[in-house]
Protein backbone atom coordinates (compact mmCIF):
# COMPACT_ATOMS: atom_id res chain seq x y z
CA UNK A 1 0.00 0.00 0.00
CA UNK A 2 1.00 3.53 -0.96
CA UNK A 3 2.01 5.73 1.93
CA UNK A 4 0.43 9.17 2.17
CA UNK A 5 2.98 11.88 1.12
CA UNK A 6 4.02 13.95 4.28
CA UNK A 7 3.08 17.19 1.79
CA UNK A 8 3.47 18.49 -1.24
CA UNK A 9 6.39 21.01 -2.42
CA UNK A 10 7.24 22.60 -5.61
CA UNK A 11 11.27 23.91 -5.89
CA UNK A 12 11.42 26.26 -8.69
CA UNK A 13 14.90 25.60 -9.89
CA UNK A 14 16.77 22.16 -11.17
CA UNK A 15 20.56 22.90 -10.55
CA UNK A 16 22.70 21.23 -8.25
CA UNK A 17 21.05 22.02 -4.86
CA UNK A 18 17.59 22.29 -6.29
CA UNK A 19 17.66 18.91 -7.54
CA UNK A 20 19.77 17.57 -4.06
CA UNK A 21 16.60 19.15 -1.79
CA UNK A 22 14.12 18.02 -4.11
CA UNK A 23 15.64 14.40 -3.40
CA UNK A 24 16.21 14.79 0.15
CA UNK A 25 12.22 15.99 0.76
CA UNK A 26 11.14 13.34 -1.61
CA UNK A 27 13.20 10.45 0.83
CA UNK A 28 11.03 11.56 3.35
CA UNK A 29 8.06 10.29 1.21
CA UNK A 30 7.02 14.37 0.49
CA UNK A 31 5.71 15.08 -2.87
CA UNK A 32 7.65 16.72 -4.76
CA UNK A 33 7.25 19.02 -8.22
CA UNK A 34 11.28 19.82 -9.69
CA UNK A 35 10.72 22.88 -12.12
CA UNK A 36 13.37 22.28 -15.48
CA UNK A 37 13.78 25.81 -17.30
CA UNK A 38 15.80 24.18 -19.98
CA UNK A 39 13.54 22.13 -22.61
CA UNK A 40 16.14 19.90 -23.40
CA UNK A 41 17.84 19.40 -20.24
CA UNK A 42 13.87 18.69 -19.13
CA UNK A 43 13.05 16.02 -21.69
CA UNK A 44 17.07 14.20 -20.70
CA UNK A 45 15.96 14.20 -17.21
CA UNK A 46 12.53 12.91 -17.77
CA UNK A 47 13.90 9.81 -19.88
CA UNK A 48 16.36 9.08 -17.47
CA UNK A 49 15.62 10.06 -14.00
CA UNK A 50 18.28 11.69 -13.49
CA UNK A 51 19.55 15.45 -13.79
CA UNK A 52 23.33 14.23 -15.79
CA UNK A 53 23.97 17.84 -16.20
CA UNK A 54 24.20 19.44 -12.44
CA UNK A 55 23.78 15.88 -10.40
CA UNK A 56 25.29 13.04 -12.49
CA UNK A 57 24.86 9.62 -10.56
CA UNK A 58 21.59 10.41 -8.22
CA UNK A 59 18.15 8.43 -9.46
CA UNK A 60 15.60 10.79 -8.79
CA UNK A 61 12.84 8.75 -6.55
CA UNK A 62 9.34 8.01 -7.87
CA UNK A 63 7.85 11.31 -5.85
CA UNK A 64 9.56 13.50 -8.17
CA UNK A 65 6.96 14.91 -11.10
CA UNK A 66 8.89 16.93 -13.55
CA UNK A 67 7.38 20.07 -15.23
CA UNK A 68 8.41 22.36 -17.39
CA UNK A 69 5.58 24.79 -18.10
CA UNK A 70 6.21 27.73 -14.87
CA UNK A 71 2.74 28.55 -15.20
CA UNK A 72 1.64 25.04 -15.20
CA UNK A 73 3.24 23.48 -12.19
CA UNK A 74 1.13 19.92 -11.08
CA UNK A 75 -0.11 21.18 -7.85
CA UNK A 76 0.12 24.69 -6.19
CA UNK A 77 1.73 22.58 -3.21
CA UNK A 78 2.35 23.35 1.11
CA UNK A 79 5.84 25.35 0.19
CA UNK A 80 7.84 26.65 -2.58
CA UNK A 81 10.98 26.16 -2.80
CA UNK A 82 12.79 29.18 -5.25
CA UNK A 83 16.36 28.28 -6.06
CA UNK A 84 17.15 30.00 -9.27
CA UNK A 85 20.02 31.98 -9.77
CA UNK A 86 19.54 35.73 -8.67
CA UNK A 87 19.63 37.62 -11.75
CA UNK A 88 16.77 35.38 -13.27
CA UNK A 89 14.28 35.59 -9.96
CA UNK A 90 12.63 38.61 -11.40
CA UNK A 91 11.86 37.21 -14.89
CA UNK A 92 10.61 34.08 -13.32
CA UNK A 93 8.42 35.81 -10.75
CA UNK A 94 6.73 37.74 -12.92
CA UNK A 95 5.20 34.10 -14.39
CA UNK A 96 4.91 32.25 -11.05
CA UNK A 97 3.67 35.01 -8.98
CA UNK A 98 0.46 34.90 -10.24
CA UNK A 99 0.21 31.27 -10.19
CA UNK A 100 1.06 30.88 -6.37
CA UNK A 101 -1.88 30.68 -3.62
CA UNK A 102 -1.64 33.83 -1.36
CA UNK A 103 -0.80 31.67 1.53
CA UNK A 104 1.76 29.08 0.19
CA UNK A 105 5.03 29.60 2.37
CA UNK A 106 8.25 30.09 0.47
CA UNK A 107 11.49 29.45 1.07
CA UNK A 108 14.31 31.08 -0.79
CA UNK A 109 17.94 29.12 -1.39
CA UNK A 110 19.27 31.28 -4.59
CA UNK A 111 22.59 33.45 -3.47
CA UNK A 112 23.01 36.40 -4.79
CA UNK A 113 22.11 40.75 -5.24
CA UNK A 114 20.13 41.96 -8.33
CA UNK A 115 22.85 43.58 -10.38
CA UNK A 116 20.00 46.69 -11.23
CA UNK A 117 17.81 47.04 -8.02
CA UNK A 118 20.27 46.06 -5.17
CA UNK A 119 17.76 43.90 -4.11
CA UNK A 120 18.68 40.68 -2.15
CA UNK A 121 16.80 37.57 -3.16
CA UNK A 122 13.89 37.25 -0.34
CA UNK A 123 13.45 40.82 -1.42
CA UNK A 124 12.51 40.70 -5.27
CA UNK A 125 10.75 37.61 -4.46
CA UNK A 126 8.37 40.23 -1.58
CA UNK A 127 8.17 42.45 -4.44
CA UNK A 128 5.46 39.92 -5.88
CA UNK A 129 3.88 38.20 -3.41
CA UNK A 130 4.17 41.00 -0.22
CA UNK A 131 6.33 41.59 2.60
CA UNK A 132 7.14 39.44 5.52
CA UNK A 133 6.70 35.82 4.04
CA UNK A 134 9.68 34.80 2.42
CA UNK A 135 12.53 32.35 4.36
CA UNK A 136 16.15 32.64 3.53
CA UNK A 137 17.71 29.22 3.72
CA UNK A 138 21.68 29.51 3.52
CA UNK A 139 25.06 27.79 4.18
CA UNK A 140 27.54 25.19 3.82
CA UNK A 141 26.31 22.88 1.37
CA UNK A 142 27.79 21.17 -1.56
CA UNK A 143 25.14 18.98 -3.32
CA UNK A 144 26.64 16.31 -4.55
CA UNK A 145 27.93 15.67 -0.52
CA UNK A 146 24.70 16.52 0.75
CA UNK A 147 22.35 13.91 -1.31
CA UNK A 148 25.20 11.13 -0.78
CA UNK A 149 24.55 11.51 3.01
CA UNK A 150 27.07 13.80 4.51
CA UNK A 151 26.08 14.92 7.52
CA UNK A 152 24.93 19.27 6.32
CA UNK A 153 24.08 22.54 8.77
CA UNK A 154 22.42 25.44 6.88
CA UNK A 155 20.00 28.24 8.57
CA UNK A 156 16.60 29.53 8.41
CA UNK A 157 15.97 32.94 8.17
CA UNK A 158 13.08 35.17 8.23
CA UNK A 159 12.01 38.16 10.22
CA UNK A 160 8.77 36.43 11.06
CA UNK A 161 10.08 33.83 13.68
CA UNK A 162 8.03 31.14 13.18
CA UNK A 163 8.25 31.00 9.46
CA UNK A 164 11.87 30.72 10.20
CA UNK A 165 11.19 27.20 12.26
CA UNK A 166 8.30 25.93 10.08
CA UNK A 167 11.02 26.01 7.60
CA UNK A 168 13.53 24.40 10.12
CA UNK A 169 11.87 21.91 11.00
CA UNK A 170 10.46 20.98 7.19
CA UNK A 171 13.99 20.33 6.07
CA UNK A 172 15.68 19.01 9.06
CA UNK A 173 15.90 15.50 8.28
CA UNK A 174 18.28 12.44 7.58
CA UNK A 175 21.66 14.09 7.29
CA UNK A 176 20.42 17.77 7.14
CA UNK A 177 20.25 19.86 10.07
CA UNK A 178 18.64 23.47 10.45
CA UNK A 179 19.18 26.19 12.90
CA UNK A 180 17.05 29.33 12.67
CA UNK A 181 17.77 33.11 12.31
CA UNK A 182 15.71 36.42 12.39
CA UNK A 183 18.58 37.98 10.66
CA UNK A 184 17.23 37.50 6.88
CA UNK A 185 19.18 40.65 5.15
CA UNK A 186 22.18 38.84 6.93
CA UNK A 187 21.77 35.43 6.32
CA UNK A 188 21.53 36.48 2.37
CA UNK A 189 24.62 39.27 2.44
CA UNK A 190 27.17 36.82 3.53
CA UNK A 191 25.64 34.02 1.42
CA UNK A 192 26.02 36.54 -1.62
CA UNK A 193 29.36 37.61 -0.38
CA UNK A 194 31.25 34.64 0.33
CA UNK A 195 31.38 34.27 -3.48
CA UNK A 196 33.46 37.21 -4.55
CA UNK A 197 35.83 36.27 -1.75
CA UNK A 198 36.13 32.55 -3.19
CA UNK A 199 36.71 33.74 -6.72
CA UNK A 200 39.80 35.71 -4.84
CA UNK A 201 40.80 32.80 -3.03
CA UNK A 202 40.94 30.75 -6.23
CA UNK A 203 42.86 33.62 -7.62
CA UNK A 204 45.30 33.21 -5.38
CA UNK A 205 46.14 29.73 -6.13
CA UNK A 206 45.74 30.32 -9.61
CA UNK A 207 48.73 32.57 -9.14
CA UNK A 208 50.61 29.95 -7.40
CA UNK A 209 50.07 30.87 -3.67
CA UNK A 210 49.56 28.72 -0.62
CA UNK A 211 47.23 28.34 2.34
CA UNK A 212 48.74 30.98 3.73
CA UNK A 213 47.48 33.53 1.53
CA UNK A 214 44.26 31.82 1.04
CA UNK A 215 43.29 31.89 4.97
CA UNK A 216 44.26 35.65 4.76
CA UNK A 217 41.95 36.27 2.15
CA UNK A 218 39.60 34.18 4.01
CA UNK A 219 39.84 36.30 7.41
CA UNK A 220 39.94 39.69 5.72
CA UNK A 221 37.33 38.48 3.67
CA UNK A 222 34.54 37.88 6.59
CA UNK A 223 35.88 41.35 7.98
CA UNK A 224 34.51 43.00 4.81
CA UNK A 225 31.52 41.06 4.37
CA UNK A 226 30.91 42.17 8.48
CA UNK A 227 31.83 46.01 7.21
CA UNK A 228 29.37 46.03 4.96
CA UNK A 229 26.65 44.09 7.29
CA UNK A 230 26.93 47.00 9.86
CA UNK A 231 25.66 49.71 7.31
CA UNK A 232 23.10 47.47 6.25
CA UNK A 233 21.88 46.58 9.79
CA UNK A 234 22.35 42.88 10.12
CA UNK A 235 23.69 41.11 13.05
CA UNK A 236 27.30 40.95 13.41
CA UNK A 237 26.89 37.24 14.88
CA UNK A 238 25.52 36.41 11.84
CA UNK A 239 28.61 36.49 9.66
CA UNK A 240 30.78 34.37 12.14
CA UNK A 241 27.77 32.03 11.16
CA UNK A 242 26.63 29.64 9.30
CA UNK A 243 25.83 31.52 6.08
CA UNK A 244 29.27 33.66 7.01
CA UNK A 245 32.23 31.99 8.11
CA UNK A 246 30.82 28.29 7.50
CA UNK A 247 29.84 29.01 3.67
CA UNK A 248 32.76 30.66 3.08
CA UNK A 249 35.33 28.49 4.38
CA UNK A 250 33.52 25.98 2.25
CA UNK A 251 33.48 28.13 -0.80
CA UNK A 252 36.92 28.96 -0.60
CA UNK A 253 39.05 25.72 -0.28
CA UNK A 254 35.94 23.00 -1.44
CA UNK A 255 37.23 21.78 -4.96
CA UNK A 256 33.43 21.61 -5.98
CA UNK A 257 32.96 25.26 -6.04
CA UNK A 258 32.51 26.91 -8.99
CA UNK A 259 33.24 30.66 -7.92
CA UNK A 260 36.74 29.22 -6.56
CA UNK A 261 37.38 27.20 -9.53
CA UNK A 262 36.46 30.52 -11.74
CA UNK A 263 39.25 32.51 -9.66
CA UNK A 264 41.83 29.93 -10.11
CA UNK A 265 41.45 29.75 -14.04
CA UNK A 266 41.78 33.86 -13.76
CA UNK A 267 44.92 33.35 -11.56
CA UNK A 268 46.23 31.37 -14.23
CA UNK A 269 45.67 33.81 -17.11
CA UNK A 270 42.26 32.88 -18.81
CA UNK A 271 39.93 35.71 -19.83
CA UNK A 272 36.61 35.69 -17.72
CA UNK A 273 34.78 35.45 -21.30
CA UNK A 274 36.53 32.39 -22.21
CA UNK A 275 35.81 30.76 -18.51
CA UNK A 276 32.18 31.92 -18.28
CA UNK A 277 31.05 30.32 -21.86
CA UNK A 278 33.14 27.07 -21.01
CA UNK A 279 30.43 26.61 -17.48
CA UNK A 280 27.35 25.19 -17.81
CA UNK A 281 26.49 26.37 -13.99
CA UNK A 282 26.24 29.62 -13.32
CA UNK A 283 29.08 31.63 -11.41
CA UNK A 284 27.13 33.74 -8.98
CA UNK A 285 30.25 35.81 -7.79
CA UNK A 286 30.53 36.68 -10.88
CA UNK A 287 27.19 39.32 -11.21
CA UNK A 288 27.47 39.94 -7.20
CA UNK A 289 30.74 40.90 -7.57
CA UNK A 290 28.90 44.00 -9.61
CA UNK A 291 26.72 44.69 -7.10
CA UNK A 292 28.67 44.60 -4.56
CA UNK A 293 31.32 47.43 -5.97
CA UNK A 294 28.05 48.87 -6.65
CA UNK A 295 27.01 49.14 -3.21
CA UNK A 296 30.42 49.86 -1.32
CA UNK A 297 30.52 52.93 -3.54
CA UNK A 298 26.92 54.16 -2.79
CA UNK A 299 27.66 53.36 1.43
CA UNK A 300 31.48 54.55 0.64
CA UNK A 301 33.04 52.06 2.70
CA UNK A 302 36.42 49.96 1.92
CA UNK A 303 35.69 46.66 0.66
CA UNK A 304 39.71 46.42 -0.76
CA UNK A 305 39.48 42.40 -2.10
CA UNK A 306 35.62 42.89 -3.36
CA UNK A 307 37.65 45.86 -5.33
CA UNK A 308 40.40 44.21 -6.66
CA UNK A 309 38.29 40.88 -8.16
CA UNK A 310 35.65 43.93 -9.22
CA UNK A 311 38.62 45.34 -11.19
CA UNK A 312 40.09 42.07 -12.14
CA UNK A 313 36.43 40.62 -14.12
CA UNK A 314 35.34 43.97 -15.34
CA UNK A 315 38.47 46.39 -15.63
CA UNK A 316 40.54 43.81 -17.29
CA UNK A 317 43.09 44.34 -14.31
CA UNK A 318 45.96 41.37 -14.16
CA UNK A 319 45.80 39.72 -11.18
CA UNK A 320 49.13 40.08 -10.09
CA UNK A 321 48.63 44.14 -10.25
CA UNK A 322 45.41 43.66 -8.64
CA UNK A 323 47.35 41.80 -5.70
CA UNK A 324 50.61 43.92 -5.72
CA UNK A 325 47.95 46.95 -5.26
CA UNK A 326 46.30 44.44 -2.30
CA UNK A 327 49.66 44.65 -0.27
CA UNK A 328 50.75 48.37 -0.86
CA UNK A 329 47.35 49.45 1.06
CA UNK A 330 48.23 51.26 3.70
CA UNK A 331 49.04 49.58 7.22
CA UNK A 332 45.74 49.09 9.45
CA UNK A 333 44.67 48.08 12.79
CA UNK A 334 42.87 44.46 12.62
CA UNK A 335 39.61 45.84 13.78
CA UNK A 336 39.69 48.21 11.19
């Protein structure tokens, strides 16, 4: 006899960690809908149960309904799930918006700052279906790890405390664990962050440097990422967290991380064009690494290794001028 599925969820994005949480929830007997954007990654993943292109190797279980259609998704569902990169949330919003029931919870996992508006995830996702009922979920996480069993921490944030631990306690199960947070804008900076800083990392290796200069970058990296926090009013706890210090230590020395792996082909002299069209997942340090020299120029605050990859991907800057410029900075105290 069937079991009755614990609920039903639809996650709005099929990369990596999309596909890894839509085969976690569905282990749990949930019901899950996997959105595909791509038509022909879509019809490859619906002939072989399996997503070869971001999750090679992992059978997607029964409970898994694919769809392609975003304004046709099978059910309307307990919780969305929205895990698409950031610079394509708006565009897909505008379809899906519509489509969701008022009250449907959702839970946001894309990482990330709208290149035009600013806006962190959570926030253009507010901008169409109100304020106050989005969750940030964030942290440590590589997929492939994560759906083979390791044992995974990420956090739960929302201003609205008890969305926060619906959430928490939703995806806490097997191997994940989930703390909560109220600190949303937080949670989402250093998530965003932590990406420019590991495409500096893997510039410094690229150029032949050690873990020596990689833990600096690491350390001054979290320091920035906490500068920035301040003027934006987040929690300064929050970036020795989880989704701060946790993701980025991850992001920075995990060979599975494509915004490291981008830096170290840069360190090594390939052009960012040549790098970019060679991925077929998307680099979000990349765009955030726009916004972000974006926004320490409109708070006017230094943000010196956010600068130097800034000037690096769009200036056309050689790395080793970028990092010879890096140590001629004049001497500071730690704190500053």
């Amino acid at each position: 006899m069937t079991r009755k599925a614990e609920r039903e969820v639809v996650v709005w994005g099929a990369g990596s960690w999309g596909t890894a949480l839509a085969v976690h929830l569905a282990r749990r007997n949930d019901r899950l809908a996997l959105w595909v954007y791509e038509k022909e990654q879509y019809e490859t993943m619906v002939s072989k149960r399996q997503n070869p292109d971001f999750l090679p190797g992992v059978d997607l279980p029964d409970n898994v309904e694919l769809f392609h259609d975003p304004s046709r998704p099978p059910f309307n569902g307990d919780l969305w799930l929205s895990i698409t990169p950031t610079q394509y949330l708006r565009s897909l919003w505008k379809v899906i918006g519509p489509v969701r029931q008022e009250k449907t919870p959702v839970v946001s996992a894309s990482k990330g700052i709208e290149n035009d508006t600013l806006l962190l995830p959570s926030e253009i996702i507010e901008s169409f279906t109100g304020a106050g009922g989005v969750t940030a979920l964030s942290g440590p996480s590589f997929a492939r790890d994560f759906v083979n069993g390791d044992p995974t921490a990420v956090v739960f944030a929302s201003p609205d405390g008890e969305c926060a631990k619906a959430a928490q306690e939703i995806f806490s199960y097997d191997n994940l664990r989930g703390y909560n947070s109220s600190d949303r804008k937080g949670v989402e900076l250093g998530g965003a962050l932590k990406n420019v800083i590991a495409i500096a990392s893997g510039l410094a290796t690229g150029l032949g440097f050690g873990p020596n200069a990689v833990a600096a970058i690491i350390t001054r990296g979290v320091r920035e990422i906490a500068r920035l926090g301040a003027v934006m009013g987040c929690q300064p706890e929050t970036f020795a967290g989880l989704s701060g210090l946790g993701d980025l230590v991850l992001t920075c020395y995990g060979a599975e991380s494509r915004n490291r792996s981008l830096g170290v082909r840069l360190g090594r002299g390939e052009k960012i064009d040549d790098i970019l069209g060679s991925m077929k997942m998307v680099a979000e340090g990349v765009p955030t690494t726009l916004s972000v020299n974006k926004l320490r120029e409109s708070v006017k605050i230094e943000m010196p290794i956010s600068a130097a990859v800034y000037g690096i991907i769009y200036e056309d800057v050689p790395p080793k001028k970028a990092l010879e410029k890096l140590l001629a900075r004049s001497l500071k105290r730690e704190n500053e």
